[in-house]
Protein backbone atom coordinates (compact mmCIF):
# COMPACT_ATOMS: atom_id res chain seq x y z
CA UNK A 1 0.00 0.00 0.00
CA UNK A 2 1.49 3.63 -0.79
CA UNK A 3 2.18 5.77 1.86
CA UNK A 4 2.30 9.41 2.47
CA UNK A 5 5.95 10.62 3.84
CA UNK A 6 5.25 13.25 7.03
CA UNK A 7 7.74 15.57 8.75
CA UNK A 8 8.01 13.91 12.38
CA UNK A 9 8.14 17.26 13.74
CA UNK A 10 5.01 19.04 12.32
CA UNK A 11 3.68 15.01 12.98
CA UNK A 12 4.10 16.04 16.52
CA UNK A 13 3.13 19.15 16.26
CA UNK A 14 -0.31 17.98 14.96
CA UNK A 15 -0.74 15.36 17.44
CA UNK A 16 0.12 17.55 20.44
CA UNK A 17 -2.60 19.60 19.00
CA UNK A 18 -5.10 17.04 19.06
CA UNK A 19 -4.36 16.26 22.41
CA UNK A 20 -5.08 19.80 23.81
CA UNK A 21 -7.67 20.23 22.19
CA UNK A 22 -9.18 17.14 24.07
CA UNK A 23 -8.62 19.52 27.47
CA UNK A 24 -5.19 17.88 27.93
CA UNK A 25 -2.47 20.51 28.98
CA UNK A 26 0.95 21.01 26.90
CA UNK A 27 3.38 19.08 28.67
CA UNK A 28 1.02 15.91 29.17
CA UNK A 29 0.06 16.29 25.34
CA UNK A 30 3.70 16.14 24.05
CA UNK A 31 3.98 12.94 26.69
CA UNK A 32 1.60 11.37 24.38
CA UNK A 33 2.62 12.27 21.15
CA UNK A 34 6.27 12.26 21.18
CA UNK A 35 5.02 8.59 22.57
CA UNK A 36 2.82 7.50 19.25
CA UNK A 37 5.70 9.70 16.97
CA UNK A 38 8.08 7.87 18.31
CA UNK A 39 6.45 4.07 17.54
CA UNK A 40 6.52 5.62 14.10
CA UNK A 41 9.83 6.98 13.82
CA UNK A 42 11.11 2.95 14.87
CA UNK A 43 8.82 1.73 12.26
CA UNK A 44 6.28 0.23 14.43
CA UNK A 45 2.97 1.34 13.06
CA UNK A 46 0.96 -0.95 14.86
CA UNK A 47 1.49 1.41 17.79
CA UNK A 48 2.00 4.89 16.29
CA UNK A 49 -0.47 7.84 14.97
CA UNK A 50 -2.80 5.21 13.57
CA UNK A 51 -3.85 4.92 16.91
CA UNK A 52 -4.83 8.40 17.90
CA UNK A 53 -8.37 7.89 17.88
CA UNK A 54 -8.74 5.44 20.00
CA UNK A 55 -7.19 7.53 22.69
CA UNK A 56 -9.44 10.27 21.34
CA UNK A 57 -12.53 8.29 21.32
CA UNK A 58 -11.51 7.04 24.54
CA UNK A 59 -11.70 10.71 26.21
CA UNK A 60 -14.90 11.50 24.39
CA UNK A 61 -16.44 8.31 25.93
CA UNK A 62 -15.24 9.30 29.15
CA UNK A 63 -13.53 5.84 29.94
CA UNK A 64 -10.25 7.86 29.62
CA UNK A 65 -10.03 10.77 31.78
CA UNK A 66 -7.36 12.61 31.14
CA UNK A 67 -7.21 15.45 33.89
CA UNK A 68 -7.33 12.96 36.75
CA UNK A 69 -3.54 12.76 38.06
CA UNK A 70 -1.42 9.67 38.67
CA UNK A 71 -1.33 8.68 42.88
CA UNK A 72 0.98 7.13 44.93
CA UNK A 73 -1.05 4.93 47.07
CA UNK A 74 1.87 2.69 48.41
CA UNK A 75 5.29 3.17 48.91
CA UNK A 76 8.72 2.52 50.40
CA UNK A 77 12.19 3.77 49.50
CA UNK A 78 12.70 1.24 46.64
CA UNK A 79 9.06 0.30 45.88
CA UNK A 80 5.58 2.25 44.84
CA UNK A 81 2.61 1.28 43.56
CA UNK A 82 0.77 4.00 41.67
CA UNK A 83 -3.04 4.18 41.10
CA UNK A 84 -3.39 6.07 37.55
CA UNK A 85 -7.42 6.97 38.08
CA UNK A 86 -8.13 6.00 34.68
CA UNK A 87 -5.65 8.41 32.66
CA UNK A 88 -3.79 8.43 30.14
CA UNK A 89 -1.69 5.73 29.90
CA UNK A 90 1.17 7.24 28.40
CA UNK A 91 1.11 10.32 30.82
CA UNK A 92 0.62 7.65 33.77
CA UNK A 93 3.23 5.79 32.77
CA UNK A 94 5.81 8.60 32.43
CA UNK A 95 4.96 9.36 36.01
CA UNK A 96 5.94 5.88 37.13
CA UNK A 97 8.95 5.50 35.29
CA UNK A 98 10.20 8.89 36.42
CA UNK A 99 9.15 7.64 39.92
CA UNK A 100 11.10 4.74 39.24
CA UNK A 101 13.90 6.03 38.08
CA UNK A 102 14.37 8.54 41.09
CA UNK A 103 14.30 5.35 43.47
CA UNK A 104 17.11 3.54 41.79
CA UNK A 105 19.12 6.41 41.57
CA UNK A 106 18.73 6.63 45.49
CA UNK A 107 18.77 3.02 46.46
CA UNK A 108 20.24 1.15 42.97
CA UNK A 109 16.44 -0.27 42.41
CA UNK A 110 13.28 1.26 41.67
CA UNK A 111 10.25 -0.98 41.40
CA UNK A 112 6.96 0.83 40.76
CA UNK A 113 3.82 -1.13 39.87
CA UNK A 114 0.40 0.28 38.59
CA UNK A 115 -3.04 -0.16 38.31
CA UNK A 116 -6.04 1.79 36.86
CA UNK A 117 -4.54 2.83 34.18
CA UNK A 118 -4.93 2.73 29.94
CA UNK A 119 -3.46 1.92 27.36
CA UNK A 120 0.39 2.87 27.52
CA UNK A 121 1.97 2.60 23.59
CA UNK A 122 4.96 0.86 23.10
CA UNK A 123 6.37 -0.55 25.91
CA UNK A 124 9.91 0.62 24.70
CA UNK A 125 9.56 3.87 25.66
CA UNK A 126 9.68 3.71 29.25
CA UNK A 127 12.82 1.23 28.81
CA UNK A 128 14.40 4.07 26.90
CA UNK A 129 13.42 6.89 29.57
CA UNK A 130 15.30 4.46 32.01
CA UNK A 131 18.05 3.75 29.39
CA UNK A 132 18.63 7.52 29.19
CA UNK A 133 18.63 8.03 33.01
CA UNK A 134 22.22 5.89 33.51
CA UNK A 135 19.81 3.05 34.28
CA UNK A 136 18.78 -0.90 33.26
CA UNK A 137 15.24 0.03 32.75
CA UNK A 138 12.48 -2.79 32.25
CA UNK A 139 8.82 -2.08 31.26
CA UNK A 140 5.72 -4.02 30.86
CA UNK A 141 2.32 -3.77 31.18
CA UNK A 142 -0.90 -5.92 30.97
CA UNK A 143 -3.83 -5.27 27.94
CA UNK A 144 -7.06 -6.07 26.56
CA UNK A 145 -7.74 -9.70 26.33
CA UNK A 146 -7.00 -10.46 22.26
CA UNK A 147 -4.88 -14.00 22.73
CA UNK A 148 -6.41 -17.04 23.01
CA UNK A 149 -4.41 -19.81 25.47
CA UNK A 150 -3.00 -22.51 24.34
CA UNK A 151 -5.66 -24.90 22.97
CA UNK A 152 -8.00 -22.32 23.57
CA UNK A 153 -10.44 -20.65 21.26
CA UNK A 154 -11.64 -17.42 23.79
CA UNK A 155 -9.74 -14.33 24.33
CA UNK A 156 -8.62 -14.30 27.81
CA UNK A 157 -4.85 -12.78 28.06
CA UNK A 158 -3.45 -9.50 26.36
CA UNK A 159 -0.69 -9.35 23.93
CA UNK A 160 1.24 -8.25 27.24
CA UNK A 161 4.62 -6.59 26.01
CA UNK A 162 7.99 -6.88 27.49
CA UNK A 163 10.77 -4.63 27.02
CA UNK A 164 14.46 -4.35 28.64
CA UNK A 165 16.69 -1.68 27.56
CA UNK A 166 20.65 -2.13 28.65
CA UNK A 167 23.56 0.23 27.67
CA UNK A 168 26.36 -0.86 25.42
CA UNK A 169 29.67 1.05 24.87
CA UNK A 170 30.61 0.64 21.58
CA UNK A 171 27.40 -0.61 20.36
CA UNK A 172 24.02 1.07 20.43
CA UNK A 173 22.14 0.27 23.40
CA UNK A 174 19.98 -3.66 23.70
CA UNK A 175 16.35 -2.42 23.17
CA UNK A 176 13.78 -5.54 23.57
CA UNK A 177 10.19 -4.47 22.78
CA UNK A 178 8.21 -7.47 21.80
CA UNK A 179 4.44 -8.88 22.64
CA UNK A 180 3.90 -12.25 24.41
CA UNK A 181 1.76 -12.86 21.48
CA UNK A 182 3.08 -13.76 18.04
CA UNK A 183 1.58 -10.40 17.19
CA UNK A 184 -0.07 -7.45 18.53
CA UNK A 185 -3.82 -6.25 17.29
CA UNK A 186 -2.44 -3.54 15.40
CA UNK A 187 -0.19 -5.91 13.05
CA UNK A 188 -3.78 -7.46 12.11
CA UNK A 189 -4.96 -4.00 11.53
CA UNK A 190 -1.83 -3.37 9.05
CA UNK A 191 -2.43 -6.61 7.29
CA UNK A 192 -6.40 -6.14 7.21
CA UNK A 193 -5.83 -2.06 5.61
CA UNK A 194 -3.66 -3.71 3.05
CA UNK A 195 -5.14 -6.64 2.24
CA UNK A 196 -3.12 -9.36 3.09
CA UNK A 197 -3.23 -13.12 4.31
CA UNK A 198 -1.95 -13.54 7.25
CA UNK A 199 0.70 -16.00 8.17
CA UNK A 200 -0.38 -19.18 9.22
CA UNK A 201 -0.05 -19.86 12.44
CA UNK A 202 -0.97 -16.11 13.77
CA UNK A 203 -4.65 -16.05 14.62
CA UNK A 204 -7.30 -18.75 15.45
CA UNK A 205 -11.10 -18.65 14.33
CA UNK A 206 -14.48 -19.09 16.48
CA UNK A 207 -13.14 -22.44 16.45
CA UNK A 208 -10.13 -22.39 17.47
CA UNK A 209 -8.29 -23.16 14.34
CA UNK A 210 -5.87 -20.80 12.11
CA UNK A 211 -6.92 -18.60 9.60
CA UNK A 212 -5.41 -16.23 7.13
CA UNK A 213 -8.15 -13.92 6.88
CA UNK A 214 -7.35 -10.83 9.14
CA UNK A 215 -11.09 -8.89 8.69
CA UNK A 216 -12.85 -12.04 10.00
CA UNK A 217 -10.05 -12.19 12.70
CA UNK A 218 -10.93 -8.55 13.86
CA UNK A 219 -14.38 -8.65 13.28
CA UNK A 220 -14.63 -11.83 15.23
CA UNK A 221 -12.49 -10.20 18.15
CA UNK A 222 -14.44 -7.16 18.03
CA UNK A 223 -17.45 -8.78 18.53
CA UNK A 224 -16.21 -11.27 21.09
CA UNK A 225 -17.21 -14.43 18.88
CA UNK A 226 -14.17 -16.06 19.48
CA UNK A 227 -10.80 -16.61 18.21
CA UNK A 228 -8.02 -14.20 18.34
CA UNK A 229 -4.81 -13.90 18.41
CA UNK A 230 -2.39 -16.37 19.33
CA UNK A 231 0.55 -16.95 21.78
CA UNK A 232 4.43 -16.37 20.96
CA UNK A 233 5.11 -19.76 19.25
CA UNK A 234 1.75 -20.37 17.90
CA UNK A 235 -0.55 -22.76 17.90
CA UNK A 236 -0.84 -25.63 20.53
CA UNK A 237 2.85 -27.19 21.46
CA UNK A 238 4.83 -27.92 18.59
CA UNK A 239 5.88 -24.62 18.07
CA UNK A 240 6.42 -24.14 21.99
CA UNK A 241 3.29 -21.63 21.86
CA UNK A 242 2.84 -22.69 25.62
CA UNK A 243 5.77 -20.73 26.79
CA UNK A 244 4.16 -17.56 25.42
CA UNK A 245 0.72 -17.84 27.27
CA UNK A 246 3.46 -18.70 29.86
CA UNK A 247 5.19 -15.22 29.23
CA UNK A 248 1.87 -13.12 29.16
CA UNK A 249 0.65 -14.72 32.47
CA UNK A 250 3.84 -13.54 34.20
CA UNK A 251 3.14 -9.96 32.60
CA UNK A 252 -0.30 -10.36 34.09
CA UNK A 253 1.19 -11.17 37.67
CA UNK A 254 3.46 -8.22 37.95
CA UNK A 255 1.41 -5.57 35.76
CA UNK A 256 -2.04 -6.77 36.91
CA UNK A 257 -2.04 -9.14 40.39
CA UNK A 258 0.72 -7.23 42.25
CA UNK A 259 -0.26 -3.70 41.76
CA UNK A 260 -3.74 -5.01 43.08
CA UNK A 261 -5.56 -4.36 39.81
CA UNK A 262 -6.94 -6.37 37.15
CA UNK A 263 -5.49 -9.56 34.97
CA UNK A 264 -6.70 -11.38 32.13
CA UNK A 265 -10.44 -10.75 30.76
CA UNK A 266 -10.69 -8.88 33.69
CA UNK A 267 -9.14 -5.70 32.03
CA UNK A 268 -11.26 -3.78 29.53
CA UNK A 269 -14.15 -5.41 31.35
CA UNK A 270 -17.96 -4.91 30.71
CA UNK A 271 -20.76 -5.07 33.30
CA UNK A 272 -24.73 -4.94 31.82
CA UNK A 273 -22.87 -4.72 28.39
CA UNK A 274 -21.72 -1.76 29.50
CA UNK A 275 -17.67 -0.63 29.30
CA UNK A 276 -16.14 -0.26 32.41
CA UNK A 277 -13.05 1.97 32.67
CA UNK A 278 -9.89 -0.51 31.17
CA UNK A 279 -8.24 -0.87 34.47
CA UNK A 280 -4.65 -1.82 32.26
CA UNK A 281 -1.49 -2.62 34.73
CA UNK A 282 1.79 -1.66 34.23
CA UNK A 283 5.47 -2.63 35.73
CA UNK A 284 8.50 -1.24 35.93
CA UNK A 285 12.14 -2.04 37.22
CA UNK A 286 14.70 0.13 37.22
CA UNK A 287 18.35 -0.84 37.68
CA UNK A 288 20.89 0.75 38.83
CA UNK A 289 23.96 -0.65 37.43
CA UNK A 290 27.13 0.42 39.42
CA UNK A 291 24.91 -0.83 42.36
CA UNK A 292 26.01 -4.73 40.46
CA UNK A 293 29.16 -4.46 38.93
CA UNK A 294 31.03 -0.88 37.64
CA UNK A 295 29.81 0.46 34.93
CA UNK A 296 32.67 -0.04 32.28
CA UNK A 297 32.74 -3.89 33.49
CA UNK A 298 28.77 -3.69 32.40
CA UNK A 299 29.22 -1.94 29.04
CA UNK A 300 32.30 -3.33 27.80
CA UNK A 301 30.84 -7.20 28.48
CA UNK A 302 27.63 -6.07 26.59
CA UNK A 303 29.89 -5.17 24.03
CA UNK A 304 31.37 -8.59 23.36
CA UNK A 305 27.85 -10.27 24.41
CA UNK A 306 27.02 -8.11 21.17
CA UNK A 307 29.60 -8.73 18.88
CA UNK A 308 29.17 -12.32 20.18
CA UNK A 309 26.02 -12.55 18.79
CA UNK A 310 26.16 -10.21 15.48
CA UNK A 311 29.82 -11.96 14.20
CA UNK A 312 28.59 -15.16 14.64
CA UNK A 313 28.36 -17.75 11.68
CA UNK A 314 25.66 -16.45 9.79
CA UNK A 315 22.94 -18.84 7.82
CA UNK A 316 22.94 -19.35 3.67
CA UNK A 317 22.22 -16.19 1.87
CA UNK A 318 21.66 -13.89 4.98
CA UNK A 319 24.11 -10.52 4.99
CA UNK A 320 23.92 -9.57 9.02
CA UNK A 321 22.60 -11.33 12.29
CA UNK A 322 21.07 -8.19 14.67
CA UNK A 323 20.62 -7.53 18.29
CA UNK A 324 17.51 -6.34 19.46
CA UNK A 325 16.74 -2.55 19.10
CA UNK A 326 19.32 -2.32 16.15
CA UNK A 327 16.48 -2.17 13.45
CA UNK A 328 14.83 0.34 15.12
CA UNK A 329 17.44 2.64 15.86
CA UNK A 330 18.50 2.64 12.63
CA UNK A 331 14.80 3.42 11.43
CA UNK A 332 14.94 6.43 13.83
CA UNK A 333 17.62 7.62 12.47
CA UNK A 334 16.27 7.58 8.75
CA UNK A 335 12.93 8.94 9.50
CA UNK A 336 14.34 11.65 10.78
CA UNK A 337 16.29 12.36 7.43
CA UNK A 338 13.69 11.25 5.36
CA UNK A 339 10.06 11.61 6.86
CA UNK A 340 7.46 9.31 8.74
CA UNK A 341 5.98 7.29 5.98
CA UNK A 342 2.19 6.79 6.96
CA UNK A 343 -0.31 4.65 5.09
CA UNK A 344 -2.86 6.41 3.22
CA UNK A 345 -5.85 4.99 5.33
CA UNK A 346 -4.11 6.14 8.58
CA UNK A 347 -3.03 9.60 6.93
CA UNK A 348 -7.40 10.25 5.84
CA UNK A 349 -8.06 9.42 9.39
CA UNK A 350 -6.01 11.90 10.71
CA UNK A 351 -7.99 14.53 8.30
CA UNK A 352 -10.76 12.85 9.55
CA UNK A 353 -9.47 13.85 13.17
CA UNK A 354 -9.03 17.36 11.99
CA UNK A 355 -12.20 17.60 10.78
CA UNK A 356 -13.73 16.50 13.73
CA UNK A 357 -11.77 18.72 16.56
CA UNK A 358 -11.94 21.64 13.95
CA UNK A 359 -8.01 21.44 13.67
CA UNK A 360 -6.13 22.99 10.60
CA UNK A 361 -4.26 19.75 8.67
CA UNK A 362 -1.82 20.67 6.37
């Protein structure tokens, strides 16, 4: 499908602009677009602007609220747990990492759980904020129930994303971002705006058995029919699909049972078929490093960890073995040259945005 190449700076611009005019104030509005920008700018659509109205839908419904302010509710000097009273998730999840970060600086660990809270993007953002800080950062959070278990055929756990970030020296930093799923939603929604089969092996039907047609796959999920998405691995045990149900479970623990909020198809619940407020958990961990080992030790053995990996013995016919993070970066960096490409469908919804909010779209 063409695409339409943006500016990521007037991108941000605009989206900033759609966020204030929602009621949010400046600095929590860049929060959440420098957060979709930046899934963009790393080439992860799935998670970028395409996903602006949901958030703004979500305000307009009232199920987000995004004047209510992040609370502590719980807390010792390495420890917090944070209730976000159904905000923003990015902006809720900025304050936790922040508050996490300022505890490992202190005490070399900062653990800070959360409940009540939305959707947060990409998961490697709040890695990154850690990343930046000196720090180890990891970041995770429960989500709407989209994956079926395994030998299931009902949505019950999220797509639950896990991401570490570690400094290198030589190297750019290790940036994990990846769903316990084999996919997140929005790589159905890519596949479904263009067209495409999906891989076998992805999604499941109302019975429980793979299919290649993404539109029934959504509308199926949409309308809680059954199927959805499956586990990292795939389907049943062959292709070890138990150990990522066994991954998104342990996201569900930390994100969802320890900050004393909700897990499963508990999150983005309904009661008399009506939506309750989503309820999404996060967790994060910071590190901090020198409180382990000195920090050159750290940085020059992730070095040769990296170098172990990437001059390996590569496979027939393949140029370069990467390390997590490495695609991305280098994405980042071309974007910025070059421009955000954006699909056409996502770029009319954005007009469509405009439109709506009375917002000038150049």
């Amino acid at each position: 499908m063409s695409t339409i190449t943006i500016d990521d700076v007037k991108l941000l611009r605009f989206v900033e602009k759609v966020f204030t005019s929602t009621g949010l104030d400046a600095v929590d509005a860049h929060i959440c677009a420098d957060n979709l920008v930046c899934a963009d700018l790393r080439g992860i659509p799935s998670h970028g602007v395409a996903r602006l109205k949901r958030y703004t839908d979500g305000i307009a419904s009232g199920l987000i609220q995004p004047n209510n302010r992040p609370e502590i509710v719980m807390e010792s000097a390495s420890t917090a747990t944070v209730d976000g009273h159904a905000g923003l998730g990015q902006v809720v999840a900025t304050f936790a990492t922040r508050l996490a970060i300022e505890k490992a600086q202190a005490s070399g660990v900062g653990v800070v759980t959360v409940r009540n809270s939305n959707h947060y993007g990409i998961a490697g953002y709040y890695a990154q904020l850690m990343l930046e800080a000196g720090l180890l950062g990891i970041s995770m959070t429960n989500s709407a129930p989209l994956v079926v278990p395994t030998f299931g055929k009902e949505m019950v756990i999220g797509t639950n994303p896990i991401s570490l970030a570690a400094p290198a020296g030589r190297h750019r930093p290790f940036l994990l971002d990846m769903a316990t799923s084999v996919v997140p939603r929005g790589k159905l929604e890519v596949y479904n705006r263009e067209n495409k089969e999906l891989p076998s092996g992805w999604a499941v039907d109302a019975a429980g058995k793979t299919t290649s047609d993404a539109g029934l796959v959504l509308e199926n999920m949409t309308r809680r029919l059954g199927g959805g998405i499956l586990p990292l691995g795939g389907e049943g045990e062959l292709y070890s699909g138990y150990k990522g149900y066994g991954l998104a479970v342990l996201v569900d623990i930390l994100s969802g049972v320890l900050s004393g909020g909700s897990y499963t198809n508990r999150v983005y619940a309904k009661k008399e078929g009506k939506s309750l407020p989503p309820d999404v958990g996060h967790f994060f961990l910071a590190l901090r490093i020198e409180s382990f080992v000195p920090r050159q030790t750290f940085v020059d053995k992730m070095d040769d960890l990296i170098e172990s990996l990437t001059r390996s013995a590569r496979a027939e016919g393949e140029k370069r073995i990467f390390i997590h993070g490495e695609k991305e970066f280098e994405r980042y960096e071309r974007y910025k040259k070059e421009g955000v490409p954006l699909q056409k469908k996502v770029y009319a919804t954005l007009q469509g945005i405009a439109r709506d909010l009375g917002i000038d779209f150049e």
